[in-house]
Protein backbone atom coordinates (compact mmCIF):
# COMPACT_ATOMS: atom_id res chain seq x y z
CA UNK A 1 -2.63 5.31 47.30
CA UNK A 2 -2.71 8.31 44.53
CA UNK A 3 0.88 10.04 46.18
CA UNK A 4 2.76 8.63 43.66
CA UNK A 5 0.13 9.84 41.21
CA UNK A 6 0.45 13.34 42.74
CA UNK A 7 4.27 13.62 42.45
CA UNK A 8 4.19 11.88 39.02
CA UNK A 9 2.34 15.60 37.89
CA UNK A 10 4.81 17.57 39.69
CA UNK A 11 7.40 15.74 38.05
CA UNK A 12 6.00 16.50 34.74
CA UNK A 13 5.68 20.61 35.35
CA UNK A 14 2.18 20.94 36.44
CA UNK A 15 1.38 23.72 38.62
CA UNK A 16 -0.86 20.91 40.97
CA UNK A 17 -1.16 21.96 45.04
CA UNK A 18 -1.66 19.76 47.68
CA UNK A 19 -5.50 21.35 48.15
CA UNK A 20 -6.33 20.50 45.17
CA UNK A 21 -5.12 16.85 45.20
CA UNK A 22 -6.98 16.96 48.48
CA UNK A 23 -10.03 18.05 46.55
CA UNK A 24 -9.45 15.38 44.32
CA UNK A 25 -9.78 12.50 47.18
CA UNK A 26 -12.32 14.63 48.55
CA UNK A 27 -14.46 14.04 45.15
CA UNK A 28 -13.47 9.97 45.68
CA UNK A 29 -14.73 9.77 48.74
CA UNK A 30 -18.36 11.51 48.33
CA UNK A 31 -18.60 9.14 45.51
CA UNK A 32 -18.70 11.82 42.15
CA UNK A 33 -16.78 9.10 39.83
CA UNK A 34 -19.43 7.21 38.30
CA UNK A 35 -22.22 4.65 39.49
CA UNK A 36 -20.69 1.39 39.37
CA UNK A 37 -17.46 2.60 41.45
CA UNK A 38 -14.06 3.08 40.12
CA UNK A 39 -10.81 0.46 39.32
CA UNK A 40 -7.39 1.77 38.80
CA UNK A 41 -4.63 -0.32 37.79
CA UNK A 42 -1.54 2.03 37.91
CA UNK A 43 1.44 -0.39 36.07
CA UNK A 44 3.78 0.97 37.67
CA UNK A 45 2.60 -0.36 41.60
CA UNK A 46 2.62 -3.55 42.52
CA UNK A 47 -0.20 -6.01 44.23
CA UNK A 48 1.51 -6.87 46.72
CA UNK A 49 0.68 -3.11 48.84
CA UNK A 50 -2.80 -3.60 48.03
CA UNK A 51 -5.25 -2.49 50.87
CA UNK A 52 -9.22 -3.64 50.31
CA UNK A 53 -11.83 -1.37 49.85
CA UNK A 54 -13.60 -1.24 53.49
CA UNK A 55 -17.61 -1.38 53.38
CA UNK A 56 -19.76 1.29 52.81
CA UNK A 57 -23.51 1.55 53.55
CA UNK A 58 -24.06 2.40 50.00
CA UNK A 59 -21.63 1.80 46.56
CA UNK A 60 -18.40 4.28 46.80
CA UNK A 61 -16.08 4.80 44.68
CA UNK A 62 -13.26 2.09 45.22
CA UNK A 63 -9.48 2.58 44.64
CA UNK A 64 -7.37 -0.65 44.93
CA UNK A 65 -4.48 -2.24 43.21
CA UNK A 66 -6.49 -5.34 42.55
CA UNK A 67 -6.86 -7.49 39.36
CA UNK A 68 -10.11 -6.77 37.78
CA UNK A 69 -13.64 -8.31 38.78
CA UNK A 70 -14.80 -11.16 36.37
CA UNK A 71 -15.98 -10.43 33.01
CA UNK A 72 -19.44 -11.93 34.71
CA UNK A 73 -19.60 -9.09 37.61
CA UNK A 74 -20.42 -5.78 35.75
CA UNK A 75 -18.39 -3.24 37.83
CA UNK A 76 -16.14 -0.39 37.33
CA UNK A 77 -17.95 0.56 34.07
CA UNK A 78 -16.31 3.49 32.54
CA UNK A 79 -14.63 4.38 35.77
CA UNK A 80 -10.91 4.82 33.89
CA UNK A 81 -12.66 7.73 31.99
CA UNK A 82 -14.79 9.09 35.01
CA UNK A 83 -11.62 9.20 36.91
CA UNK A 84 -9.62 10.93 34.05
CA UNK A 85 -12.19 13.58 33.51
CA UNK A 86 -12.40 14.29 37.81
CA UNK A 87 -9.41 14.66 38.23
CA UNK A 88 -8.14 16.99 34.88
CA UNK A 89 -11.21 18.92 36.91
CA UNK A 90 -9.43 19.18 39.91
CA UNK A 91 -6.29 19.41 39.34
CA UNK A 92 -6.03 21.53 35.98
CA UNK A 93 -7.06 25.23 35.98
CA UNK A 94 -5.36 26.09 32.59
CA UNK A 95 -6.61 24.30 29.68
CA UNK A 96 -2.96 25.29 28.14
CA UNK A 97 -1.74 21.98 30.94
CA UNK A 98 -4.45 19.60 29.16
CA UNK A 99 -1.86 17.97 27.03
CA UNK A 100 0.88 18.05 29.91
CA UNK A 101 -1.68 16.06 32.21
CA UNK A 102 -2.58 13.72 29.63
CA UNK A 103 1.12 12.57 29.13
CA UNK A 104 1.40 12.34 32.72
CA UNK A 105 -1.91 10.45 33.04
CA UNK A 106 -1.00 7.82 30.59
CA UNK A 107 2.72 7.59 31.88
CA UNK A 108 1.41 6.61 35.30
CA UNK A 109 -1.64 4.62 34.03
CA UNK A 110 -0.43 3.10 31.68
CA UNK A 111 -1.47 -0.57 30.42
CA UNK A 112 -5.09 0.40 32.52
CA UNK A 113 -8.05 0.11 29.64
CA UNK A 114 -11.66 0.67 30.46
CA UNK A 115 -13.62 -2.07 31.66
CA UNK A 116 -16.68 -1.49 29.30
CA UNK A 117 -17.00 -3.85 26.86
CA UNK A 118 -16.49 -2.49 23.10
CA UNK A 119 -19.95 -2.52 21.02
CA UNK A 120 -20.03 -4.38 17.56
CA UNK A 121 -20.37 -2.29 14.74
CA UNK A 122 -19.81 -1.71 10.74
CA UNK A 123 -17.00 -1.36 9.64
CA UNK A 124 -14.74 -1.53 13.36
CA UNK A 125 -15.43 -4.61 13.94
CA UNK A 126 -13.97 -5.63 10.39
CA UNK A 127 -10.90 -3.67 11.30
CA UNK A 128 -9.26 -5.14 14.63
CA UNK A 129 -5.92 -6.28 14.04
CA UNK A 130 -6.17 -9.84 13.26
CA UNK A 131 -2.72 -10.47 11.58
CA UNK A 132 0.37 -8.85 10.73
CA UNK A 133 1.33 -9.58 7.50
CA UNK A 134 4.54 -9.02 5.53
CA UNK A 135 3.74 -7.96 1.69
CA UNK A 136 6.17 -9.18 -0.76
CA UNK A 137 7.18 -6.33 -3.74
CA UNK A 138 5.11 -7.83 -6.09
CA UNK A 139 2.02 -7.68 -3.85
CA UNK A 140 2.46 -4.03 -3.44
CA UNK A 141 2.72 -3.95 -7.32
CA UNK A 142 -0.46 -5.52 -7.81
CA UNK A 143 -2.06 -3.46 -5.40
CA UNK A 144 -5.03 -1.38 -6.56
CA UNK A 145 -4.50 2.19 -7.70
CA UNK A 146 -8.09 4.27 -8.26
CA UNK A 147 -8.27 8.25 -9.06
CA UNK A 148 -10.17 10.51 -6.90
CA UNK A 149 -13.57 9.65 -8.29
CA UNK A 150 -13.59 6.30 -8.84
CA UNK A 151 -11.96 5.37 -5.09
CA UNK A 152 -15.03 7.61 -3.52
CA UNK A 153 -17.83 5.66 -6.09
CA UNK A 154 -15.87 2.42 -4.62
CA UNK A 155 -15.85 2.97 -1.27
CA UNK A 156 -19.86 4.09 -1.12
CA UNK A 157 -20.23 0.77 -2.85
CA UNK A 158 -18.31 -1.59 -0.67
CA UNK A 159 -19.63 0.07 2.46
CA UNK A 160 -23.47 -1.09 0.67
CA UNK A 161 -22.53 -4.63 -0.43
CA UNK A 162 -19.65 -5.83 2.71
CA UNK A 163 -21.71 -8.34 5.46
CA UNK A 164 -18.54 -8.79 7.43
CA UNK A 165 -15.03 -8.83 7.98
CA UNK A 166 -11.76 -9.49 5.75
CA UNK A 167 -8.38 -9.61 6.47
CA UNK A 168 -5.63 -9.73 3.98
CA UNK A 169 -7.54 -9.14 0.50
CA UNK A 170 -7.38 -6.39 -2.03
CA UNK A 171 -11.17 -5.58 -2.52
CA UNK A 172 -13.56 -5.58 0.56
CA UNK A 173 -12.57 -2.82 3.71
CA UNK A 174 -10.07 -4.61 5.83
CA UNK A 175 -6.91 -5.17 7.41
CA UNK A 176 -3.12 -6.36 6.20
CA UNK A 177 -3.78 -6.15 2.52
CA UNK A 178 -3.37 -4.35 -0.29
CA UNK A 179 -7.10 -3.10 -0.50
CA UNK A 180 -7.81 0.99 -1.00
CA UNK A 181 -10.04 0.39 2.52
CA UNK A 182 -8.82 -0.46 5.75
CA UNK A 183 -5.54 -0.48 7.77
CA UNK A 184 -2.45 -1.86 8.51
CA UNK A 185 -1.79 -2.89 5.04
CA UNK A 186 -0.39 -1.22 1.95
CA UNK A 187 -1.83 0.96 -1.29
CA UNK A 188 -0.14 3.42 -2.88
CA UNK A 189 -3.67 5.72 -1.91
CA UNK A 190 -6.09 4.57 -0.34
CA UNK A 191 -8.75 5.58 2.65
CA UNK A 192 -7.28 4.44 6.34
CA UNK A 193 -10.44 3.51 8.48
CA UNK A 194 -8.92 3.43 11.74
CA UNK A 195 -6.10 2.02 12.97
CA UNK A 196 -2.42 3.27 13.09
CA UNK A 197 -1.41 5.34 10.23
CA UNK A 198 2.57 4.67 8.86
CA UNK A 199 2.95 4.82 5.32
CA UNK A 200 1.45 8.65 5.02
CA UNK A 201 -0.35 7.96 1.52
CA UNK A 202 -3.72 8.09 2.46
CA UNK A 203 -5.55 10.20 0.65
CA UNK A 204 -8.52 10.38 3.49
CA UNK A 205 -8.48 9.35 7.18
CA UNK A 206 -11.80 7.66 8.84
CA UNK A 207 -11.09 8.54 12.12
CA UNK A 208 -11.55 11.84 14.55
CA UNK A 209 -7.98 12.65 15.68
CA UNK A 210 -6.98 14.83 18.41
CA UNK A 211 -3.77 17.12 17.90
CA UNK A 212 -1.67 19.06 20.43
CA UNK A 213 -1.32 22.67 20.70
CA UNK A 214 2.30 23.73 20.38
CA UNK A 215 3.94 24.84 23.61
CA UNK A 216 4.79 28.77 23.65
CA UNK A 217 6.30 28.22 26.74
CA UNK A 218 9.06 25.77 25.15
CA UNK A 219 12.43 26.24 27.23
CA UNK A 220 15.11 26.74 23.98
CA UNK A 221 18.16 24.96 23.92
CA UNK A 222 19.51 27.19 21.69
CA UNK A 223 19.44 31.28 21.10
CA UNK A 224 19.53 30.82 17.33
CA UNK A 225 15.72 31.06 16.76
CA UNK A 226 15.41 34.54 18.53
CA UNK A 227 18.49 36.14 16.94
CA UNK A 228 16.75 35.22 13.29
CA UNK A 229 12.89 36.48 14.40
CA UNK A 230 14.85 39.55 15.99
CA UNK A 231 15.59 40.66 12.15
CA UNK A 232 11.59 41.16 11.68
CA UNK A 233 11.41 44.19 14.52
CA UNK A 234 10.73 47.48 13.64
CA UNK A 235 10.53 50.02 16.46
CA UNK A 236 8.40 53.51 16.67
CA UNK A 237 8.09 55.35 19.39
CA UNK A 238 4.00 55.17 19.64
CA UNK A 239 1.86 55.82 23.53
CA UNK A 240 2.31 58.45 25.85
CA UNK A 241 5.63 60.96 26.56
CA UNK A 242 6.80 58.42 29.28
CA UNK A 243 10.60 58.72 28.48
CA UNK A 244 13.54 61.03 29.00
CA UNK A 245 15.11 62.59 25.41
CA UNK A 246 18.15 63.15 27.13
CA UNK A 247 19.80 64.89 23.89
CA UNK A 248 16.39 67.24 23.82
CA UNK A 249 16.91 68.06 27.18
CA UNK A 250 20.76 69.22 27.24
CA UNK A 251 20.02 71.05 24.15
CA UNK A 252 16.57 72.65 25.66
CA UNK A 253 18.31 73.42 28.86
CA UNK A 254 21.31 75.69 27.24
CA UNK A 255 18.73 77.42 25.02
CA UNK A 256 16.64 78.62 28.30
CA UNK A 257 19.87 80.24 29.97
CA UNK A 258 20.89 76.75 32.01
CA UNK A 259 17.50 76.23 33.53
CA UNK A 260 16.29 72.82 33.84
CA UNK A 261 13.73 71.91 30.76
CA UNK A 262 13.19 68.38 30.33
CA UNK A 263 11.52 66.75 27.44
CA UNK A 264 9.78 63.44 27.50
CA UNK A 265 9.14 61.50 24.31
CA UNK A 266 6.82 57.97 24.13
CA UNK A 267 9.06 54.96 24.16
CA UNK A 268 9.38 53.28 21.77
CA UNK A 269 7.48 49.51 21.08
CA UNK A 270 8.31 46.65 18.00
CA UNK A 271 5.42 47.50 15.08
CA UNK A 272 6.05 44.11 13.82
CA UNK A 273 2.41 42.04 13.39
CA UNK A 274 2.88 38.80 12.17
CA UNK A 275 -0.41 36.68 11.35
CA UNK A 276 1.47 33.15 11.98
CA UNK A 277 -0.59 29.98 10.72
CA UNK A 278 1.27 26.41 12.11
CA UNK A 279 0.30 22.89 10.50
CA UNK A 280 -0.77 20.43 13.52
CA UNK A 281 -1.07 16.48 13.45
CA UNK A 282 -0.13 13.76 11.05
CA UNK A 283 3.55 13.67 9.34
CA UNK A 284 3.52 17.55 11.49
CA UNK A 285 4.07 15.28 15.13
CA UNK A 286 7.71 14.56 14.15
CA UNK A 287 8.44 17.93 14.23
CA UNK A 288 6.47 19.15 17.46
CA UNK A 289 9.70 19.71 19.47
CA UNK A 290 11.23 22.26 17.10
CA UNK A 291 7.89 23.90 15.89
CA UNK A 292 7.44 24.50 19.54
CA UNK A 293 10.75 26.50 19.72
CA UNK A 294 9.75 28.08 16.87
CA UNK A 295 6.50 29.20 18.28
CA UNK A 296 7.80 30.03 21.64
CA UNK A 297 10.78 32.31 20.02
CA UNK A 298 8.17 34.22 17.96
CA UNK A 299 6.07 34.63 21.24
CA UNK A 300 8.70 35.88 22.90
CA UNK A 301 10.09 38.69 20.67
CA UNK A 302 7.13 40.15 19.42
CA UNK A 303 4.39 41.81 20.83
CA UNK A 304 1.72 41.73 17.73
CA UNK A 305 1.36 37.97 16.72
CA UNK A 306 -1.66 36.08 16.16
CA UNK A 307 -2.16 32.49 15.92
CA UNK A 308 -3.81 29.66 14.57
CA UNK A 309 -3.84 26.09 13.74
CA UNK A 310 -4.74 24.14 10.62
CA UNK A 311 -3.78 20.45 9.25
CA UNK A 312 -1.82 19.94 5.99
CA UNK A 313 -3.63 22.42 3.69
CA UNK A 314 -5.46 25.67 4.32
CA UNK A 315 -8.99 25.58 3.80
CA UNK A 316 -12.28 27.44 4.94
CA UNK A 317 -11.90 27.58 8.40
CA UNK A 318 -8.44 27.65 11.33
CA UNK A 319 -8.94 27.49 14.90
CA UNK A 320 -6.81 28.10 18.21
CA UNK A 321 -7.46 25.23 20.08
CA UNK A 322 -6.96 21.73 19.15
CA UNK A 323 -9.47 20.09 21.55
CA UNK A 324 -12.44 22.75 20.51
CA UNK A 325 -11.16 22.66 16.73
CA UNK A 326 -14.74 21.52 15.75
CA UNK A 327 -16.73 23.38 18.23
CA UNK A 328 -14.82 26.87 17.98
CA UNK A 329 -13.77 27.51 14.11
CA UNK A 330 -12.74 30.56 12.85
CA UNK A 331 -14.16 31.42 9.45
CA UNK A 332 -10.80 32.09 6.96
CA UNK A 333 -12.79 35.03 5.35
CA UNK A 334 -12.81 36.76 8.65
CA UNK A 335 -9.80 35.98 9.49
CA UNK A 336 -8.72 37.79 6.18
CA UNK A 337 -11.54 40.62 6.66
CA UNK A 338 -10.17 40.97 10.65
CA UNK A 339 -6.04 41.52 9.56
CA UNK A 340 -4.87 44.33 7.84
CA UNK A 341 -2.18 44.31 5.48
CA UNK A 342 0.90 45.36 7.38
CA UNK A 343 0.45 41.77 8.77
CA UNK A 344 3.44 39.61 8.02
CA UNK A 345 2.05 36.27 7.24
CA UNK A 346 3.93 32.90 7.95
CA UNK A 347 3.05 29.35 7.46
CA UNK A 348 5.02 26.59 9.34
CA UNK A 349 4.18 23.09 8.04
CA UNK A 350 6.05 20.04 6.35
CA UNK A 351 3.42 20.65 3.11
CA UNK A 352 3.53 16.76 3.04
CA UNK A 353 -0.01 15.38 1.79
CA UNK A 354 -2.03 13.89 -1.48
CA UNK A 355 -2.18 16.61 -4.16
CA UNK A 356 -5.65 16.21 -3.79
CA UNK A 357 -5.66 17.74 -0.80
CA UNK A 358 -4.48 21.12 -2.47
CA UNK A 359 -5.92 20.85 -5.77
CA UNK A 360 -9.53 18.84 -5.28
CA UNK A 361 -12.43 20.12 -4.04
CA UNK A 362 -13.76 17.58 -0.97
CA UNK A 363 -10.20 16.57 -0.85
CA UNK A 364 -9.41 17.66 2.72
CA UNK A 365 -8.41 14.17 4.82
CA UNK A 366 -11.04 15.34 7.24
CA UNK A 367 -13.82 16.65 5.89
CA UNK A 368 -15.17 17.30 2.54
CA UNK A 369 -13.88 20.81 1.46
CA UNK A 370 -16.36 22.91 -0.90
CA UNK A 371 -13.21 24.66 -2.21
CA UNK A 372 -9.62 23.27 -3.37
CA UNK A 373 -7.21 24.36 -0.81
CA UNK A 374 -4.79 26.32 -3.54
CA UNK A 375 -8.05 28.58 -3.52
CA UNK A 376 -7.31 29.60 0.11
CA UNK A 377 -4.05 29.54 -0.05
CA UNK A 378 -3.60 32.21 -2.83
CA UNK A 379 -6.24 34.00 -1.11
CA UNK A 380 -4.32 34.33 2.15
CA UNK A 381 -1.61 34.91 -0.06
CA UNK A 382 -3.22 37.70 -1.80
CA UNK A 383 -4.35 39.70 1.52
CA UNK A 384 -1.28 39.53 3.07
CA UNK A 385 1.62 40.24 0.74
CA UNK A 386 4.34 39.67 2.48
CA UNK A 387 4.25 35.54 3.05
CA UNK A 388 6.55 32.85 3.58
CA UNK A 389 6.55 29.38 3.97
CA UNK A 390 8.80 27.62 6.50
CA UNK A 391 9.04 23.66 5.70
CA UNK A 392 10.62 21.65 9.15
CA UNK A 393 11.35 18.72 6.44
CA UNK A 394 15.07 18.20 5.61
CA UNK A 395 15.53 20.25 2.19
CA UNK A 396 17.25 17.11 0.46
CA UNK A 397 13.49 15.46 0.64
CA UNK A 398 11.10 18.25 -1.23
CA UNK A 399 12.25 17.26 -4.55
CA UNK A 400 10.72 14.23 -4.44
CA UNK A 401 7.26 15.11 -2.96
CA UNK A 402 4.83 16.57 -5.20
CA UNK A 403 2.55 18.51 -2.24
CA UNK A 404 5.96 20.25 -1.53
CA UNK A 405 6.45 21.33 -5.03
CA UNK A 406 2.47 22.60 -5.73
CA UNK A 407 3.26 24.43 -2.10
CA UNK A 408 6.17 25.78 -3.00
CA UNK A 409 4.77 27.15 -6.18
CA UNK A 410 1.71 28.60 -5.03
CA UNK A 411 4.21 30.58 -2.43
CA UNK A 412 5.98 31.71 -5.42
CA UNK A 413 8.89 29.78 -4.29
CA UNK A 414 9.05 31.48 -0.69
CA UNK A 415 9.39 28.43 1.00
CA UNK A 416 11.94 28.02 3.36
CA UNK A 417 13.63 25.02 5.53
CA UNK A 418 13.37 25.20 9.26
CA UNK A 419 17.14 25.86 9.83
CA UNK A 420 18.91 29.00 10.75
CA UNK A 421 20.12 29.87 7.12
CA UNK A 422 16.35 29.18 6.36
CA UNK A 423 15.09 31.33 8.93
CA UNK A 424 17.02 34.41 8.16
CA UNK A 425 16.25 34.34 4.44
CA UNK A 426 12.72 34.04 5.77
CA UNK A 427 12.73 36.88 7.83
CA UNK A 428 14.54 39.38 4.88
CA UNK A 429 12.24 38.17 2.21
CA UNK A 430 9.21 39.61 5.33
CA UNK A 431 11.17 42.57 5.61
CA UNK A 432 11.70 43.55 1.63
């Protein structure tokens, strides 16, 4: 029942075998998915080629193409997950395929939700989507604009004196209004608690959001990208004599009366290091296709490049991995401590946020900074002096956003666009 499961991977580049999706219905049929069984729904099968579970001496893990049991029969609790986490086990040996399989998961699974039944809490369950309602200009006018301060002070407040849920309003946490607090509504900044985020003017998100690691292994369309990074190599000949100097050899050979006396020099390797730092999630996932390129190019041409991750502004800590971003941070002081300064540093982000994000301390849209993130920027800036800024947002656009601006001028105007003009005035502003 899972082949089409099994060839919708393959389809999507993942390096799965036949053992291991034999593994995988191996695991299914000794029962390792749960206790109350398992209930897959793939949309894309129909009911008609259903076959029913046969009985077991004891509950086993069930795979059919059946509509769900009654609300009243509790079965197949969690099993969607279970199932998910089994067979990424299985089936995945490189975390770097996580985000592949979950694309291909979803694809093939898709419209399938898990069975177990959401609890009630403060404030989600003053947050589902209720209504979808169209705000007139003057609505958004009137809509209530707070400083830093006084929106924090607010929100502690309504979180002490709100009983239940409102939809529509401009004061209590909600949905479809014009209220600081909620989703799916409008303020010109405000604090998104769940739900889907559009406008991009919150000034902090209530939510734990998973990003995507760019893909180094990005197939380019287009040679472009290398032929600018190319500009940025610098070759010494460093290592062991493993190389013929022809020219030392003709000329050693004539001096010692035409006997043979060959010289060997070390060959010669790109001293480039280049400390990149790339701007994931948010406004940052319409550009993932060409900040993969990007990434991939650099990985490509040179040999000293070290990565990591961080989300709209710069502050105390990066990481490498997106899923482990909590569990596995990397300290920016070390990171500054661990680099020398023949590092090239480069930044790749859209610099699109509140200013508050750059300029407030707590003002992260995660987590409450200690530290403004202009403080770590012009310390990264100040360790590694030669920096640049590359921006994948059209040019014609950063006049009118004021992160861009406070960005660009804490870069001392070394930003540049994601274009190949851009690039190469990136990489001979590195190499000055």
């Amino acid at each position: 029942m899972l082949n089409d499961f099994f060839y919708t991977l393959r389809k999507a580049g993942l390096p799965v075998s036949i053992k291991e999706f034999l593994t995988l219905l191996e695991a299914l049929k000794l029962g390792l998915v749960g206790p109350n069984g398992l209930l897959l729904l793939p949309a894309n099968e129909s009911e008609s080629g259903s076959t029913p579970a046969k009985p077991a001496a004891k509950p086993a893990p069930r795979i059919a193409k059946s509509k769900p049991p009654p609300a009243e029969q509790p079965q197949a609790q969690l099993g969607m997950e279970d199932f998910y986490f089994l067979a990424r086990m299985t089936l995945i040996k490189d975390e770097r395929n996580f985000d592949k399989f979950d694309r291909a998961f979803q694809a093939y699974f898709k419209g399938v939700e898990l069975l177990t039944p959401s609890k009630p809490g403060a404030p989600m369950q003053w947050l589902k989507d209720a209504l979808d309602k169209l705000l007139s200009p003057e609505e958004k006018a009137r809509a209530p604009k707070m400083d830093w301060d006084e929106l924090m002070k607010t929100l502690e407040k309504r979180l002490q004196e709100q009983q239940e849920r409102h939809d529509g309003g401009s004061k209590w946490i909600g949905t479809g209004g014009t209220s600081p607090f909620g989703h799916s509504g409008f303020n010109p900044q405000g604090i998104r608690i769940g739900g889907q985020g559009g406008q991009r003017r919150a000034l902090k998100v209530w939510e734990q959001r998973a990003y995507q690691d760019y893909d180094d292994s990005q197939a380019l369309g287009t040679r472009n990208i290398k032929l600018a990074v190319r500009r940025l190599r610098r070759f010494a000949r460093e290592g062991q004599a493993l190389e013929l100097d022809l020219e030392d050899t003709i000329h050693s050979t004539a001096a010692n009366a035409g006997f043979l006396d060959i010289k060997m020099v070390p060959e010669k390797h790109n001293q480039v290091k280049v400390l990149l730092l790339m701007d994931v999630g948010g406004s940052m996932d319409d550009h993932v296709q060409r900040v993969s390129e990007l990434f991939s190019a650099v990985s490509a041409e040179l040999k000293h490049l070290e990565f990591y991750y961080f989300h709209n502004c710069v502050y105390d800590f990066l990481w490498k991995n997106n899923r482990r971003r909590f569990a596995e941070k990397h300290p920016t002081w070390d990171i500054i401590r661990k680099y020398n300064k023949d590092y090239k540093l480069i930044f790749v982000g859209d610099a699109t946020m509140s200013p508050y994000e750059i300029v407030q301390p707590g003002g992260s849209v995660e987590y409450n900074n200690e530290e403004p993130g202009a403080v770590w920027l012009s310390r990264l800036t100040q360790a590694f002096p030669k920096s640049v800024w590359i921006n994948p947002e059209p040019q014609g656009v950063w006049g009118y956003r004021q992160s861009i601006d406070l960005i660009s001028q804490l870069m001392s105007k070394r930003m540049f666009a994601l274009t190949l003009n851009g690039l190469e005035q990136a990489m001979r502003e590195l190499n000055r």
